[in-house]
Each structure stands twice: as structure tokens, then as C-alpha cells.
N, C-alpha and C. Protein backbone atom coordinates (compact mmCIF):
# COMPACT_ATOMS: atom_id res chain seq x y z
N UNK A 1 0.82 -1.18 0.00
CA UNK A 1 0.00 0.00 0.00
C UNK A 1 0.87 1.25 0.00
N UNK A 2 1.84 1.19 0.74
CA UNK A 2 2.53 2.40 0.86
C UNK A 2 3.65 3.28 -0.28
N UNK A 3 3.92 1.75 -1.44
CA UNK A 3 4.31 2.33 -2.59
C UNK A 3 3.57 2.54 -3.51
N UNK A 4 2.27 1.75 -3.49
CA UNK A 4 1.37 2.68 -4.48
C UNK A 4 1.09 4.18 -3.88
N UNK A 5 0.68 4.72 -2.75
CA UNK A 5 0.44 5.70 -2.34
C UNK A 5 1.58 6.72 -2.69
N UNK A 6 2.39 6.51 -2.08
CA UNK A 6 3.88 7.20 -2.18
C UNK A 6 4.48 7.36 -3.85
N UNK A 7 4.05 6.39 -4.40
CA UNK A 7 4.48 6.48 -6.29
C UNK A 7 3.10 7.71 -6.48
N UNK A 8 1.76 7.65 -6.51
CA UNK A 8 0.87 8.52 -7.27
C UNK A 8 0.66 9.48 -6.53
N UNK A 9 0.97 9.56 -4.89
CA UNK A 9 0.45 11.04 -4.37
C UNK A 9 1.79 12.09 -4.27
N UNK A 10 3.03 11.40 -3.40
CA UNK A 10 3.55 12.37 -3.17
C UNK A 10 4.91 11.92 -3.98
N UNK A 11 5.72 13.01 -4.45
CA UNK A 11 7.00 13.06 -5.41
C UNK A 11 8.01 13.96 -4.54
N UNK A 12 8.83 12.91 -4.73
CA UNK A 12 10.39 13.24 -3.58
C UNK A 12 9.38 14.42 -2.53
N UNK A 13 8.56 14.05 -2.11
CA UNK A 13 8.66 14.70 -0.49
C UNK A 13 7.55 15.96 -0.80
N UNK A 14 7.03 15.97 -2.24
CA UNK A 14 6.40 17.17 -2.46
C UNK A 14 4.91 16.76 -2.46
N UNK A 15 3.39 17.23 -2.51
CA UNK A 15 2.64 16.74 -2.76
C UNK A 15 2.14 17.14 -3.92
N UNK A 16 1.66 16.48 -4.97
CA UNK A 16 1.61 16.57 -6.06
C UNK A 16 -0.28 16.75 -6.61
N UNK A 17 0.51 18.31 -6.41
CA UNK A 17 -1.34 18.74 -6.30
C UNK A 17 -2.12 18.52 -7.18
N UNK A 18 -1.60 18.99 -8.27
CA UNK A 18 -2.01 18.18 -9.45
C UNK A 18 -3.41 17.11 -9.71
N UNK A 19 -2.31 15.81 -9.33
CA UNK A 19 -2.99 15.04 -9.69
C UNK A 19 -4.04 14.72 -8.23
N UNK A 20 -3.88 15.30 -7.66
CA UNK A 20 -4.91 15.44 -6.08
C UNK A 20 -5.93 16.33 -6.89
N UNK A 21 -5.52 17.11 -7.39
CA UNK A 21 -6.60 18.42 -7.45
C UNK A 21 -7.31 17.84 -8.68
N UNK A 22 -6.72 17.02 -9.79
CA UNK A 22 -8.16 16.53 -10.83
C UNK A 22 -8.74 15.14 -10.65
N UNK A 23 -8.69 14.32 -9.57
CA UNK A 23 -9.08 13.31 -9.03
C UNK A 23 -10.18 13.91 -8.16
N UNK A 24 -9.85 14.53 -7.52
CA UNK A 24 -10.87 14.94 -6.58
C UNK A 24 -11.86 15.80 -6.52
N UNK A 25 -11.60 16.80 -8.05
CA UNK A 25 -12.68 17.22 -8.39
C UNK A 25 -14.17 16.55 -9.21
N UNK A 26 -12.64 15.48 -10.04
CA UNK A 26 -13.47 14.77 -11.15
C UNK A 26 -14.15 13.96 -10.01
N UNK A 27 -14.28 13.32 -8.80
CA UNK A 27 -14.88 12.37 -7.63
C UNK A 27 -16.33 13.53 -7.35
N UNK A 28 -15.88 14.69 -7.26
CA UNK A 28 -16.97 15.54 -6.56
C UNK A 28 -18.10 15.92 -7.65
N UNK A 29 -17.59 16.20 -8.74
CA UNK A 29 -18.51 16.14 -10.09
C UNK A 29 -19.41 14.48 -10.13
N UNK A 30 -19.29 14.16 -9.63
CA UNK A 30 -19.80 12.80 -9.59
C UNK A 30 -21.22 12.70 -8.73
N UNK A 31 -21.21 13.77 -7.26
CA UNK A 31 -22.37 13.95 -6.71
C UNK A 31 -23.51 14.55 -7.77
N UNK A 32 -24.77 14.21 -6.67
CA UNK A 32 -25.74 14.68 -7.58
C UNK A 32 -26.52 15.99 -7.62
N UNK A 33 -26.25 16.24 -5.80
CA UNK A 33 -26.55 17.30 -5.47
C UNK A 33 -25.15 18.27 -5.14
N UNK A 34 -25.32 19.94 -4.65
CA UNK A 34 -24.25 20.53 -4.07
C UNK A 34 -23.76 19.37 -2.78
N UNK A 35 -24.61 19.67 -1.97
CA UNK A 35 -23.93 19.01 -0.73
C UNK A 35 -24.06 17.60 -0.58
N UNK A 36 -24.18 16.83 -1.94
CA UNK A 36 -23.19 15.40 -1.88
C UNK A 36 -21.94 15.63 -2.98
N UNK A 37 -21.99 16.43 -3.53
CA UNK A 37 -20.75 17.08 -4.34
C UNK A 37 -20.03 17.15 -3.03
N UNK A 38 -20.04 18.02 -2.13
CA UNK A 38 -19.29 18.75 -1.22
C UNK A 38 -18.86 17.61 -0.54
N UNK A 39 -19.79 16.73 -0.40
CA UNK A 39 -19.20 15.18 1.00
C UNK A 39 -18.18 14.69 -0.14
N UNK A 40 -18.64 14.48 -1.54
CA UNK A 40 -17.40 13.35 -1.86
C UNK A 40 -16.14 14.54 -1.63
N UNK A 41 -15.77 15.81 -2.23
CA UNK A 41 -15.19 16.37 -2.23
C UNK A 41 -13.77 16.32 -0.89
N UNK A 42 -14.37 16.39 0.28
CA UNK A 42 -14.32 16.25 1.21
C UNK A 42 -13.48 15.02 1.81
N UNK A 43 -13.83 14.02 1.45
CA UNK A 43 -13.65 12.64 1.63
C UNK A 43 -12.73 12.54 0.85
N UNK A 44 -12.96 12.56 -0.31
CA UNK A 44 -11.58 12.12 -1.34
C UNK A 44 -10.57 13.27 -0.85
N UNK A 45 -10.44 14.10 -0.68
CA UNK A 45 -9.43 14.96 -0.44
C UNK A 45 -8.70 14.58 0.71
N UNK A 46 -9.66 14.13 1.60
CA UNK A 46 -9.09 13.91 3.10
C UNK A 46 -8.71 12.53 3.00
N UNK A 47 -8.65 11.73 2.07
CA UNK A 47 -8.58 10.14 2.22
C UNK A 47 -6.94 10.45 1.04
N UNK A 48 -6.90 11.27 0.25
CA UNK A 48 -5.62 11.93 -0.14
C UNK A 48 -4.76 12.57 1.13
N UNK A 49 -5.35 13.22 1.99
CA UNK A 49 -4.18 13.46 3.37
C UNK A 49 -3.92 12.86 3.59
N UNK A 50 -4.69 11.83 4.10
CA UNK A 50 -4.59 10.85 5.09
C UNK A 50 -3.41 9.74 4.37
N UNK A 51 -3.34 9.15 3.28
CA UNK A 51 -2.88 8.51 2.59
C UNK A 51 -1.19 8.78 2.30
N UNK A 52 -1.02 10.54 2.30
CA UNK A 52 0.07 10.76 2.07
C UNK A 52 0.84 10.46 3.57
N UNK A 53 -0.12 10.62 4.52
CA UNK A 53 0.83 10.59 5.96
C UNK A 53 1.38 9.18 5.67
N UNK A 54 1.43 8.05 5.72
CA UNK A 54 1.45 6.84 5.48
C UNK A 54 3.19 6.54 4.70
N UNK A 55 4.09 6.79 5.02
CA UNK A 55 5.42 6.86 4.53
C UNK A 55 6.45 6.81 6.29
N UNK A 56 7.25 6.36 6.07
CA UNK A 56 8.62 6.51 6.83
C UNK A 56 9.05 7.51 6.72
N UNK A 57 9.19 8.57 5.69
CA UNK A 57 9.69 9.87 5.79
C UNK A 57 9.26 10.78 7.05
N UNK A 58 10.19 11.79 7.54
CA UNK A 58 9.73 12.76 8.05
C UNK A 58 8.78 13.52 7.41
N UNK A 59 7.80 13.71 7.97
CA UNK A 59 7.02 15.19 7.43
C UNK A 59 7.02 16.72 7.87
N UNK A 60 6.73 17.52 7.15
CA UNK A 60 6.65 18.73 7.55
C UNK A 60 5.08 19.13 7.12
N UNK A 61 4.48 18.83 8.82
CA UNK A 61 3.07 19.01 8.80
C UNK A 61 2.66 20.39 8.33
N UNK A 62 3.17 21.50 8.77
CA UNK A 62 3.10 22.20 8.66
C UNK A 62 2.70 23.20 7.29
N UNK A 63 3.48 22.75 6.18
CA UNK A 63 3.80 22.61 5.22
C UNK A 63 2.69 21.79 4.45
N UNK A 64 2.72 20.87 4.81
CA UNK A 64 1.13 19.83 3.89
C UNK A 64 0.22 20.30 4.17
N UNK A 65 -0.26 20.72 5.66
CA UNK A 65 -1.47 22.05 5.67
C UNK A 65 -1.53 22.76 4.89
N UNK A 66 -0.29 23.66 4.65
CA UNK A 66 -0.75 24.53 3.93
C UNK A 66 -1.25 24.51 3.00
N UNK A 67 -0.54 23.54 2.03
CA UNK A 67 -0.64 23.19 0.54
C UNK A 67 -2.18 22.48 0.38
N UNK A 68 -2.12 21.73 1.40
CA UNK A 68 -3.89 21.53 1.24
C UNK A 68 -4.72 22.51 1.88
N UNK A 69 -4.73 23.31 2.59
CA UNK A 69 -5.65 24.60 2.57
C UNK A 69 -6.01 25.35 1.25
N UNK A 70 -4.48 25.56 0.98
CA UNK A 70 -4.16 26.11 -0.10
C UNK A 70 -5.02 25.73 -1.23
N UNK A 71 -5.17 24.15 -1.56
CA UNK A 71 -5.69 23.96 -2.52
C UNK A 71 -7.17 24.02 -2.13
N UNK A 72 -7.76 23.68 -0.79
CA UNK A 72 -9.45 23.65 -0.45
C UNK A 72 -9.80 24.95 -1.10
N UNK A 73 -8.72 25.70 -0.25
CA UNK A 73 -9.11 27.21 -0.72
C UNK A 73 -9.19 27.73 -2.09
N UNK A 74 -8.71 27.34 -3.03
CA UNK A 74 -9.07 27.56 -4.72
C UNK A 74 -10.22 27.06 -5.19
N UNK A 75 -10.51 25.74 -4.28
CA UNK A 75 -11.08 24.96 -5.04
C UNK A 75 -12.48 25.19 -4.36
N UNK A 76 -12.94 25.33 -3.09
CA UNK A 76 -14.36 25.16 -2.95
C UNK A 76 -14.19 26.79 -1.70
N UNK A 77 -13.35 27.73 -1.92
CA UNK A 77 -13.22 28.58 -0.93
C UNK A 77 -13.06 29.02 0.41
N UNK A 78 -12.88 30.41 0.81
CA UNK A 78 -12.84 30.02 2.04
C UNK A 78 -13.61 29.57 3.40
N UNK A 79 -13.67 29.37 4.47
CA UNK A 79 -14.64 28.63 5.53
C UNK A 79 -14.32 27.09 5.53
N UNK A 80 -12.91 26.38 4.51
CA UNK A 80 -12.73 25.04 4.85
C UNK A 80 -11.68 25.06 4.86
N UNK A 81 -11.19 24.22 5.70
CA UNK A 81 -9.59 24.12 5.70
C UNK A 81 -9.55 22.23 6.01
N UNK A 82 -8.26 21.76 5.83
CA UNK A 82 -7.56 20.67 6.02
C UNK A 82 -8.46 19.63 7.15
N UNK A 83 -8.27 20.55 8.33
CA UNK A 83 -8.56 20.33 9.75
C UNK A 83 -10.29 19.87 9.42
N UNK A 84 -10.92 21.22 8.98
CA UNK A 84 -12.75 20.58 8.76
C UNK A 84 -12.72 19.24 8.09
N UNK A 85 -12.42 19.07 7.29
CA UNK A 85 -12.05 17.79 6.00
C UNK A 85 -11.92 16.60 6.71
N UNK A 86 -10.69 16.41 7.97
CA UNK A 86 -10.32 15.51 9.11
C UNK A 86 -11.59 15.51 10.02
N UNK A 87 -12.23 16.82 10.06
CA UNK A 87 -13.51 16.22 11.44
C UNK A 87 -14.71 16.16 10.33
N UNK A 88 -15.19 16.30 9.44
CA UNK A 88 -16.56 16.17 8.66
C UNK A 88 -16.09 14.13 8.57
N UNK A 89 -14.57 14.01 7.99
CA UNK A 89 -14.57 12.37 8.12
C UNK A 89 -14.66 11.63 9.21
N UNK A 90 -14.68 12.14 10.79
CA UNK A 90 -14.57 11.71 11.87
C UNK A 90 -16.42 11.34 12.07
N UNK A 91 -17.42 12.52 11.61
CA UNK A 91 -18.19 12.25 12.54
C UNK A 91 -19.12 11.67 11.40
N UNK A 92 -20.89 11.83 11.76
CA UNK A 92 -22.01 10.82 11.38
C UNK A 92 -22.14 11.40 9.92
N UNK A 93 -22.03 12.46 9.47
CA UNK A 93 -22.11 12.77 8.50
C UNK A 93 -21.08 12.03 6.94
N UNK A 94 -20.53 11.70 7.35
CA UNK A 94 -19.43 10.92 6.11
C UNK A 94 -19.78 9.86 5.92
N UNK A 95 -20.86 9.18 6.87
CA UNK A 95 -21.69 7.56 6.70
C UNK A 95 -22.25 7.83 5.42
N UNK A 96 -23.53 8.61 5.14
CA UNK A 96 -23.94 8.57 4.15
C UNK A 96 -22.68 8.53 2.61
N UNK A 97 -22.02 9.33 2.22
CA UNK A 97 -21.19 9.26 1.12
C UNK A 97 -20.01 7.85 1.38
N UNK A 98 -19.72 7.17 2.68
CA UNK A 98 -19.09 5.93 2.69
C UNK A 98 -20.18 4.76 2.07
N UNK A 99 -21.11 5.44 2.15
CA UNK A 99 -22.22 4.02 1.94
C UNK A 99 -22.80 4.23 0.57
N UNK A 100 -22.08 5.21 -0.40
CA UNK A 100 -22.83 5.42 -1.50
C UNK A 100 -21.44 4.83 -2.72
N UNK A 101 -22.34 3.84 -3.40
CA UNK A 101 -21.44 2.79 -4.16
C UNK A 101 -20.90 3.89 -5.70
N UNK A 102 -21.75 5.31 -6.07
CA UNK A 102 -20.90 5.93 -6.71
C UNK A 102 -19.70 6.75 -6.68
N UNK A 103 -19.73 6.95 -5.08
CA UNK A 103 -18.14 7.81 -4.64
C UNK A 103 -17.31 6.71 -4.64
N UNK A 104 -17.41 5.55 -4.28
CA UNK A 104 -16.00 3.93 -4.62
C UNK A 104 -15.74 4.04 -5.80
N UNK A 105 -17.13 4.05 -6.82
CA UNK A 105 -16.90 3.79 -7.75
C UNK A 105 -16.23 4.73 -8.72
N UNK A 106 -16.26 6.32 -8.29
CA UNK A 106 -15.22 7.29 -9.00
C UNK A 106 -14.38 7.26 -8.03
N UNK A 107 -14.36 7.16 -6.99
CA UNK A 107 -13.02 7.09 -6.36
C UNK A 107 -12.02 6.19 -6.52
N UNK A 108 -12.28 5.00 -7.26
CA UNK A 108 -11.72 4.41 -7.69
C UNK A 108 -10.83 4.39 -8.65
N UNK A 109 -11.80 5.60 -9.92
CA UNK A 109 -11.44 5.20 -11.54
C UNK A 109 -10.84 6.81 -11.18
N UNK A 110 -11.14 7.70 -10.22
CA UNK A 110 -9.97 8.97 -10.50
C UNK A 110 -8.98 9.53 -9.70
N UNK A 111 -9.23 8.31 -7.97
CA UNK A 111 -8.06 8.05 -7.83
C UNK A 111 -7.23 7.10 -7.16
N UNK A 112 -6.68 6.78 -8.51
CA UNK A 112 -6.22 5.04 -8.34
C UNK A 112 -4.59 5.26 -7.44
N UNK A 113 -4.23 6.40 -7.48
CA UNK A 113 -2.86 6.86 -6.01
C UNK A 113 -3.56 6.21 -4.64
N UNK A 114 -4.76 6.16 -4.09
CA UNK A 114 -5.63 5.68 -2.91
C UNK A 114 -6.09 4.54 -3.40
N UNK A 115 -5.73 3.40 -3.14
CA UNK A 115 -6.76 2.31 -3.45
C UNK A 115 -8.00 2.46 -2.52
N UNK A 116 -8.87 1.83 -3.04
CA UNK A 116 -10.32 2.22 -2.38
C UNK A 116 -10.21 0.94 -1.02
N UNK A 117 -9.67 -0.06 -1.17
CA UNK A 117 -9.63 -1.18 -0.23
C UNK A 117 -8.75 -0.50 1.03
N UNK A 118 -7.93 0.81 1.26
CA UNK A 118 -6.99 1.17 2.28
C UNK A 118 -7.96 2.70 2.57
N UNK A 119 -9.42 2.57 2.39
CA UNK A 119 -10.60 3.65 3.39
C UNK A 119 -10.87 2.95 4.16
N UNK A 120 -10.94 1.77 4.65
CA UNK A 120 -11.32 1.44 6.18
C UNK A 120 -9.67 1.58 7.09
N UNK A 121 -8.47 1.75 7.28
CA UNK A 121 -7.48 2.08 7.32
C UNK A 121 -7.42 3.35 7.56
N UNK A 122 -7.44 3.81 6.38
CA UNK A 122 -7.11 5.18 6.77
C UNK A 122 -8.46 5.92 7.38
N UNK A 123 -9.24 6.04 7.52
CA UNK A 123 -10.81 6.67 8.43
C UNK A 123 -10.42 6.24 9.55
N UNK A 124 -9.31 4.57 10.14
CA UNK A 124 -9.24 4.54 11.66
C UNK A 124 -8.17 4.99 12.08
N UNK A 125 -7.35 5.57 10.89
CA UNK A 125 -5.91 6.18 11.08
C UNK A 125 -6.64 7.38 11.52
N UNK A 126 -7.64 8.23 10.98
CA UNK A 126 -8.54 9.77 11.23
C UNK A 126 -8.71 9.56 12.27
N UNK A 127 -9.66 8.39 12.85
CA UNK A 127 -10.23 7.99 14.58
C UNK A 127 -9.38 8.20 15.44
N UNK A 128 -8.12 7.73 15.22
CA UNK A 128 -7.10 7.33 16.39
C UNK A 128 -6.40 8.78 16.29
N UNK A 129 -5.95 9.70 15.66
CA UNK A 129 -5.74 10.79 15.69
C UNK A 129 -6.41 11.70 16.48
N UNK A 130 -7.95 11.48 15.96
CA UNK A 130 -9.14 12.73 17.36
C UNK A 130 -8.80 12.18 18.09
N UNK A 131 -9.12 10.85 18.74
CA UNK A 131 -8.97 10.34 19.85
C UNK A 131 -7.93 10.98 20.29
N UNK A 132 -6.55 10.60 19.77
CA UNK A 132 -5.37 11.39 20.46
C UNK A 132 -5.46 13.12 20.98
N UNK A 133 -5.94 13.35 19.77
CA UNK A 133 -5.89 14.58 20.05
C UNK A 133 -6.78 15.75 21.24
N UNK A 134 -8.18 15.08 20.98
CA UNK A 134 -9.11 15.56 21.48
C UNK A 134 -9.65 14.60 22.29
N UNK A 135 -9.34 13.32 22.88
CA UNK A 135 -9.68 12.54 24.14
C UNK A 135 -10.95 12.35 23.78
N UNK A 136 -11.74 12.24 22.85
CA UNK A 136 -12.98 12.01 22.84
C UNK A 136 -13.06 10.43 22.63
N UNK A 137 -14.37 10.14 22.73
CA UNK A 137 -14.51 8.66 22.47
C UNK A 137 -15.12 8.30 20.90
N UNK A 138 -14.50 7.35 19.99
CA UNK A 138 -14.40 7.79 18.84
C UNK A 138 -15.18 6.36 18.52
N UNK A 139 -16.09 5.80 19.13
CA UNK A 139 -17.52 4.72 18.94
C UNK A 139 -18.28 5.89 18.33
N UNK A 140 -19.02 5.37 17.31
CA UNK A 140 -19.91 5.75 16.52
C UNK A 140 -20.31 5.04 15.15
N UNK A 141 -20.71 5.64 14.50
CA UNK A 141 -21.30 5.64 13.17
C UNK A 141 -19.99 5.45 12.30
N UNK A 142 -19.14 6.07 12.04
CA UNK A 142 -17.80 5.72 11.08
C UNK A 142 -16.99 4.07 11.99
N UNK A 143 -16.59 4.36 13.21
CA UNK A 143 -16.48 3.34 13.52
C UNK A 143 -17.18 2.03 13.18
N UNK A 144 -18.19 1.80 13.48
CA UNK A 144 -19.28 0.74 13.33
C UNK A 144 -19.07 0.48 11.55
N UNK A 145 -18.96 1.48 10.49
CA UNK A 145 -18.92 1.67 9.06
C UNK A 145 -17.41 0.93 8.79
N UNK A 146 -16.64 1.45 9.81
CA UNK A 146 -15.10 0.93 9.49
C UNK A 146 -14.81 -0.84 9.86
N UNK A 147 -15.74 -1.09 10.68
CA UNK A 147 -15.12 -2.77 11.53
C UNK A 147 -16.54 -3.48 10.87
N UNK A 148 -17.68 -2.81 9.74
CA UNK A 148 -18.32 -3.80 8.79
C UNK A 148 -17.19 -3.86 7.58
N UNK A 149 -16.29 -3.15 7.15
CA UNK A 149 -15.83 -3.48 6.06
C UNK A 149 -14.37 -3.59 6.25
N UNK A 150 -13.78 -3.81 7.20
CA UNK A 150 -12.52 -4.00 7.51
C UNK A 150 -12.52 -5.64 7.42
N UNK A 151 -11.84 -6.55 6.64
CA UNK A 151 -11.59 -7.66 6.27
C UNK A 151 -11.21 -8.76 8.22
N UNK A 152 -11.64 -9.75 8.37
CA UNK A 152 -11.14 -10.05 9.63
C UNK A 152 -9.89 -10.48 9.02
N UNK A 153 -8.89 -10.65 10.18
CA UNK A 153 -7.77 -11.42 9.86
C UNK A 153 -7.67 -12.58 9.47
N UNK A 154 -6.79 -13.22 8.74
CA UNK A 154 -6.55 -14.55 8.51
C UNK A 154 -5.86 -15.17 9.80
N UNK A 155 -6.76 -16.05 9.76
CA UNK A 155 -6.22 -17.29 10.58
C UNK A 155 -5.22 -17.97 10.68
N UNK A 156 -4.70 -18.10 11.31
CA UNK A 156 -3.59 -19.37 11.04
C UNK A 156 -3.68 -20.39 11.34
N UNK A 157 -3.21 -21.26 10.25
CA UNK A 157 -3.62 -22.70 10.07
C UNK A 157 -3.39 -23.50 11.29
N UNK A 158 -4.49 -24.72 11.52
CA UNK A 158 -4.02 -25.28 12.74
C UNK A 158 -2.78 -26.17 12.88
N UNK A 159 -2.25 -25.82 14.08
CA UNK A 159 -0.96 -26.80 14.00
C UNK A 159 -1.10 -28.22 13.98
N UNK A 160 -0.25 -28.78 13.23
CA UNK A 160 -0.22 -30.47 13.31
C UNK A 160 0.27 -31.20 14.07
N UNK A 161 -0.03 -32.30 14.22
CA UNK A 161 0.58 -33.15 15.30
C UNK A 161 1.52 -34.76 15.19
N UNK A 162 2.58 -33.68 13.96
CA UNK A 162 3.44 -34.67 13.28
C UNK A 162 4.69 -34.60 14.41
């Protein structure tokens, strides 16, 4: 997962707005209304943060804020930043667009840098972050959404008795 992510999102250390910025519009053109435009928007963008954290490199948080403010801010104006993007995916509201089979399905075909199989992953990589951050208790609606489609583990085979 982490070299597909790392090959299509970010280049030597830069984030490559680019191809963030026509994936994620072409995902939001996909809603039917403004404000399911605005959820995929939202989601795919933040499932692009989230995705780039995901490397051994150092980061300079600081710096990836910006550049994604930067870009919210061109793209759907100001009143959103990085940070909203991280809590609209935290709470009950992101159920509906997780549960709608046409945001997988362009999220898929515009952006193939995120595989669609590493959103239950990264939404509990989002969880465990509030949690950290803000001590809240992070049971809910995305949770419950994340541990129906999170694969169980494989088993390991039973031992023999050769």
C-alpha cells in the first residue's frame, strides 16, 4: 500500500497537487446534489491526506497544511480548511457518502494513487488521531462503518501433530 500511495500522491517529499486536485474534483462532479458534491469532495481529499501521511519519511506538517488549505481554498473557498475535511470524516455525516457505491466507484477510476480497499485504514488512522488529540470517544457511526468493512484477519492454520 505504501508504494502505491507514495508512487501517485507524493513526489520526492512534495505533494503533487495536481494530480490530487483533478481526481478529486473529477470524484466531486460525480455527486448529484451541491452538498453530496461537497461530501465526496471532502472525503476524497481527506482520504488523499490521510494517505500521504502513510510513509517513513519525516514530514513537515506544517507545510502539507498549507498546501492543502491552499488547494481547499481555490477549489471550494474560504470557511474550509484541512482540519474541517479531518472532522466532517470523523463524525455521522461521512456515513452517508461511505455508503454510496458511486463515490467507490469514481473514487476508484480517479483516484487510483488511494486504493479504495486502504478507506477502512485510513478513516481509523482519522479515529485514532481525534482520539489522540481531542480525548474524545471515537464509537460511533464511522467506527461501526469501518469494523463492517474491515476484512477479519486470517487465521492461522491449525498446528499439526506430526
Amino acid at each position: 500500500m505504501d508504494s502505491v500511495i507514495k508512487e501517485n500522491v507524493i513526489k520526492g517529499g512534495v505533494i503533487n497537487d495536481g494530480v490530487i486536485r483533478d481526481g478529486v474534483l473529477a470524484v466531486a462532479r460525480r455527486g448529484r446534489t451541491s452538498a453530496e458534491a461537497l461530501g465526496y469532495f471532502r472525503l476524497a481529499l481527506g482520504l488523499h491526506y490521510l494517505a500521504g501521511l502513510v510513509t517513513p519519511e519525516t514530514l513537515d506538517f506544517k507545510q502539507i497544511d498549507r498546501r492543502y488549505n491552499r488547494l481547499i481554498y481555490q477549489l471550494i473557498g474560504g470557511g474550509h480548511s484541512i482540519t474541517s475535511v479531518l472532522q466532517f470524516m470523523s463524525g455521522e455525516k461521512v456515513v452517508p457518502v461511505l455508503e454510496c457505491a458511486r463515490f467507490h466507484a469514481a473514487f476508484a477510476q480517479f483516484c487510483p494513487g488511494v486504493p479504495v480497499a486502504t478507506i477502512p485504514f485510513l478513516l481509523s488512522l482519522n479515529l485514532g488521531v481525534a482520539k489522540n488529540i481531542s480525548r474524545i470517544d471515537i464509537g460511533g457511526p464511522v467506527l461501526d462503518w469501518i469494523e463492517r468493512h474491515t476484512p477479519a484477519p486470517a487465521s492461522a492454520p491449525p498446528a499439526s501433530d506430526a
